[in-house]
Protein backbone atom coordinates (compact mmCIF):
# COMPACT_ATOMS: atom_id res chain seq x y z
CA UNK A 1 -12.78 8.28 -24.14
CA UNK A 2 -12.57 4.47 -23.57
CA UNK A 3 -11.44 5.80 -19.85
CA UNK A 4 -14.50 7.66 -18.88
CA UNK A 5 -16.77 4.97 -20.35
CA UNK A 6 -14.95 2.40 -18.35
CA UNK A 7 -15.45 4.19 -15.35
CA UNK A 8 -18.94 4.78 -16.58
CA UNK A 9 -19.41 0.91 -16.49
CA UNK A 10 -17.52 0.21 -13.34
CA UNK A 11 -19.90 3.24 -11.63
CA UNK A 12 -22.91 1.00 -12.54
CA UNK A 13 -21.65 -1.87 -11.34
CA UNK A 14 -20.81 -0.27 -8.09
CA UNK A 15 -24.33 1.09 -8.15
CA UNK A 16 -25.54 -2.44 -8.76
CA UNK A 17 -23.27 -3.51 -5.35
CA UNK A 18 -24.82 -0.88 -3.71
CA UNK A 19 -28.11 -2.07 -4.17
CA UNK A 20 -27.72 -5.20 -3.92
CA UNK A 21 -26.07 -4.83 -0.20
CA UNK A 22 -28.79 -3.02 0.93
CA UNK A 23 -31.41 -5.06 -0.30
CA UNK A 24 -29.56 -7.79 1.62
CA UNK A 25 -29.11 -5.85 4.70
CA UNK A 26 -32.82 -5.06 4.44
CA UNK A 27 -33.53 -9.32 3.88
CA UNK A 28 -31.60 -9.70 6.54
CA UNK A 29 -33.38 -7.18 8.89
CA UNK A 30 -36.45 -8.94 7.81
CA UNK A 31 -34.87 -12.55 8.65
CA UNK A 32 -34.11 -11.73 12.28
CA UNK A 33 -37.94 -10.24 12.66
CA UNK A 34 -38.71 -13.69 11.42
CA UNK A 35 -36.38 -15.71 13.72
CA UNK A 36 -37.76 -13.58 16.89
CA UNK A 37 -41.16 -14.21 15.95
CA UNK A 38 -41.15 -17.94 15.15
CA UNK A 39 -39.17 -18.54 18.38
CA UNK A 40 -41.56 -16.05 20.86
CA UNK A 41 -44.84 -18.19 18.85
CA UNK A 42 -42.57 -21.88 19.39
CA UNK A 43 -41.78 -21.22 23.02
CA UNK A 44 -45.48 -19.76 24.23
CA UNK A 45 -47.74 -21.08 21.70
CA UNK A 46 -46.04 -24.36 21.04
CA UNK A 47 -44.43 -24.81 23.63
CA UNK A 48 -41.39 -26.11 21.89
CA UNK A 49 -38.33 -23.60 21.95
CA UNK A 50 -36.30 -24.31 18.67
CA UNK A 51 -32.58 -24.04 19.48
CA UNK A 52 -31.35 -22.74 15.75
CA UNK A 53 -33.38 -19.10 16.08
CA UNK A 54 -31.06 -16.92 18.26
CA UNK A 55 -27.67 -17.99 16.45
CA UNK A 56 -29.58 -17.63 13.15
CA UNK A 57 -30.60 -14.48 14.08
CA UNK A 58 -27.18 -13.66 15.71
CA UNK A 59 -25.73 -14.14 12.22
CA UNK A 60 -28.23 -11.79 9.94
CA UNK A 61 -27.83 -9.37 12.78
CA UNK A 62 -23.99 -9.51 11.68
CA UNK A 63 -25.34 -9.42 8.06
CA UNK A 64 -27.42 -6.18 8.19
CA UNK A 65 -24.79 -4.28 10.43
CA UNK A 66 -22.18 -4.70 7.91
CA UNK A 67 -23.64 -4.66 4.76
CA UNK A 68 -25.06 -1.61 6.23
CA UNK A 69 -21.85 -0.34 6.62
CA UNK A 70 -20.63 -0.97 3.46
CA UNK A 71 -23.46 1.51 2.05
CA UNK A 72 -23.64 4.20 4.71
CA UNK A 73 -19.63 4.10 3.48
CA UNK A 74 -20.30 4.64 -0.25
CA UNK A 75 -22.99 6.53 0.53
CA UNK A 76 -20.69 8.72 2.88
CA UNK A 77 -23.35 8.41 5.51
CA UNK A 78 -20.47 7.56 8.07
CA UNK A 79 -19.17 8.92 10.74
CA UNK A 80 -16.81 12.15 10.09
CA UNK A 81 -15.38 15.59 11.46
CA UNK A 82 -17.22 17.48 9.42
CA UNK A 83 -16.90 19.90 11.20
CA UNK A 84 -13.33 20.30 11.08
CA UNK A 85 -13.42 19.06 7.32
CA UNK A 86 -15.82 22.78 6.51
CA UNK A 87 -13.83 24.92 8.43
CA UNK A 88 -10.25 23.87 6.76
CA UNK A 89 -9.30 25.64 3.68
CA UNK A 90 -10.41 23.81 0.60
CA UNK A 91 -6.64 22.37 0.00
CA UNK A 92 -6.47 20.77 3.42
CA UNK A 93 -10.06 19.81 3.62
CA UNK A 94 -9.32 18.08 0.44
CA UNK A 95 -6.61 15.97 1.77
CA UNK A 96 -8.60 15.06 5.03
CA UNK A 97 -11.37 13.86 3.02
CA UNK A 98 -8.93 11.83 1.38
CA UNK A 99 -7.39 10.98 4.76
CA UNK A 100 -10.73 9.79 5.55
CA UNK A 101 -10.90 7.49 2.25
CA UNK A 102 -7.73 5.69 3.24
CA UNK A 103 -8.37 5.08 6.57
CA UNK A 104 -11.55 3.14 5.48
CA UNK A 105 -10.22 1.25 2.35
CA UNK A 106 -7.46 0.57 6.02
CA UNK A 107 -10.44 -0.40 7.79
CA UNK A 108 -12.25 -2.46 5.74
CA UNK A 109 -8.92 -4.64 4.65
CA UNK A 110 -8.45 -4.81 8.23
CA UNK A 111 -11.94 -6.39 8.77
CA UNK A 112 -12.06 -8.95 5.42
CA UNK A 113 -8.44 -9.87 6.94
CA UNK A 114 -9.03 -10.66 10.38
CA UNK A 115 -13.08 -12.28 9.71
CA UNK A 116 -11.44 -14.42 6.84
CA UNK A 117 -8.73 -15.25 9.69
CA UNK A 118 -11.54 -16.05 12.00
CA UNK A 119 -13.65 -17.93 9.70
CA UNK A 120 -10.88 -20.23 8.17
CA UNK A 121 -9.48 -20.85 11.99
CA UNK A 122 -13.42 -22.03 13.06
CA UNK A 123 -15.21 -23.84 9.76
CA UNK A 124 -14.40 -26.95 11.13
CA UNK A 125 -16.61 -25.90 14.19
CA UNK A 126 -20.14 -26.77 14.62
CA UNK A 127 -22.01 -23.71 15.98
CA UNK A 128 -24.30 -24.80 18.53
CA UNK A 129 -28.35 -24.62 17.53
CA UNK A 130 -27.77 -24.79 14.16
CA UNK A 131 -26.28 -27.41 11.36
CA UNK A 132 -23.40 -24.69 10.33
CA UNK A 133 -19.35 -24.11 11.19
CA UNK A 134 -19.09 -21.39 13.66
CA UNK A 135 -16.59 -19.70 11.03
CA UNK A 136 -20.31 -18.86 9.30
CA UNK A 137 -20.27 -15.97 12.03
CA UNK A 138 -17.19 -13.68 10.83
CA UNK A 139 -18.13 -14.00 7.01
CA UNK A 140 -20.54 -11.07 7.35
CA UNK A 141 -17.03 -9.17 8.62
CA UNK A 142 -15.39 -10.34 5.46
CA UNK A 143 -18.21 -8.92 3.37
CA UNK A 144 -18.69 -5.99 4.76
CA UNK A 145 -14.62 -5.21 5.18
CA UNK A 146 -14.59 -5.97 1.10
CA UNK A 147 -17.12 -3.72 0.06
CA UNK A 148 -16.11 -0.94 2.72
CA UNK A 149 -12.69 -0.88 0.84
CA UNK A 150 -13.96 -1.22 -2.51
CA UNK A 151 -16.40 1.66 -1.83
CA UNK A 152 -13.92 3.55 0.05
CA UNK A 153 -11.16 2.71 -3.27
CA UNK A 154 -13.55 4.16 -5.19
CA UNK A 155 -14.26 7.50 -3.59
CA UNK A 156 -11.08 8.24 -3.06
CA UNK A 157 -10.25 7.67 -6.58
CA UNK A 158 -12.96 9.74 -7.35
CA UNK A 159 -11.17 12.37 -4.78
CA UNK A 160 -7.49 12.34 -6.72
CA UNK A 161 -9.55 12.41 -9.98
CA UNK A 162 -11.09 15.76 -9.24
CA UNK A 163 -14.64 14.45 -10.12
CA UNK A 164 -15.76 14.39 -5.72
C-alpha cells in the first residue's frame, strides 16, 4: 500500500513538472515574440537597434524547444515507429516500447551531460549583446536532457510495472 501511494505522490509531482515545463516553454515562446517585437519597433521606430534582443531571443528559443521536448516525451508525443510497434506481436511490441524508453532516458543523459559540459567549459565567457556567460546558452540542453530522462525513467518504469 505505502508503494502505490508513493507512486501516487511521485505521479503528481511529475504532473506538476509537466506543467510547469510547458508553461515555461509557452513563457518562453511568448519572450522571443517580445524580443522580435521590441527590436523590429527599436530599429524602425527608434531608430536605435538594441544589441541584447537576438541572443536573448536565441536563448528562449533554446528554452521552448527543449522544455518542449521534455513534454512531447512524457506526453509520448515523440517521434516513433509506430508503425512497426502495432504490427509486432504484443510481447515484442512490448519490449520495443521499452526499447524506445531507454533510448530516451540514453538521450536525455546524453544531452544534460554534454550542455552541463558546455556550459561549465564557457561561464566564464561573456556572450556578446547581453550582460550573461555564453555557458547561459547550453543550460536549456541540460534542462531539457534532465526532464527527458526523468520522464522517459518514468514511463518505462511504468512499462516493466505492467501499469502502460
Amino acid at each position: 500500500m505505502a508503494e502505490s501511494v508513493h507512486a501516487g505522490a511521485s505521479r503528481t509531482l511529475l504532473d506538476r513538472i509537466e506543467q510547469a515545463a510547458l508553461l515555461l516553454a509557452a513563457l518562453s515562446l511568448g519572450g522571443v515574440v517580445a524580443c522580435q517585437a521590441w527590436q523590429v519597433f527599436s530599429r524602425y521606430v527608434l531608430n536605435a537597434a538594441p544589441s541584447w534582443t537576438d541572443p536573448a531571443a536565441l536563448l528562449l528559443i533554446a528554452n521552448a524547444a527543449m522544455l518542449g521536448a521534455a513534454v512531447v516525451t512524457r506526453r509520448e508525443a515523440h517521434f516513433a515507429f509506430a508503425g512497426l510497434v502495432s504490427a509486432a506481436p504484443p510481447p515484442l511490441a512490448r519490449a520495443l516500447r521499452c526499447f524506445s524508453d531507454a533510448t530516451l532516458i540514453a538521450l536525455g543523459l546524453a544531452l544534460l551531460w554534454i550542455g552541463g559540459t558546455l556550459a561549465a567549459g564557457d561561464l566564464h565567457v561573456a556572450m556578446a549583446g547581453v550582460p550573461l556567460p555564453v555557458g547561459m546558452r547550453y543550460l536549456p540542453m541540460c534542462m531539457g536532457g534532465a526532464l527527458i530522462a526523468l520522464f522517459a525513467g518514468e514511463r518505462l518504469a511504468l512499462r516493466l510495472r505492467g501499469d502502460a
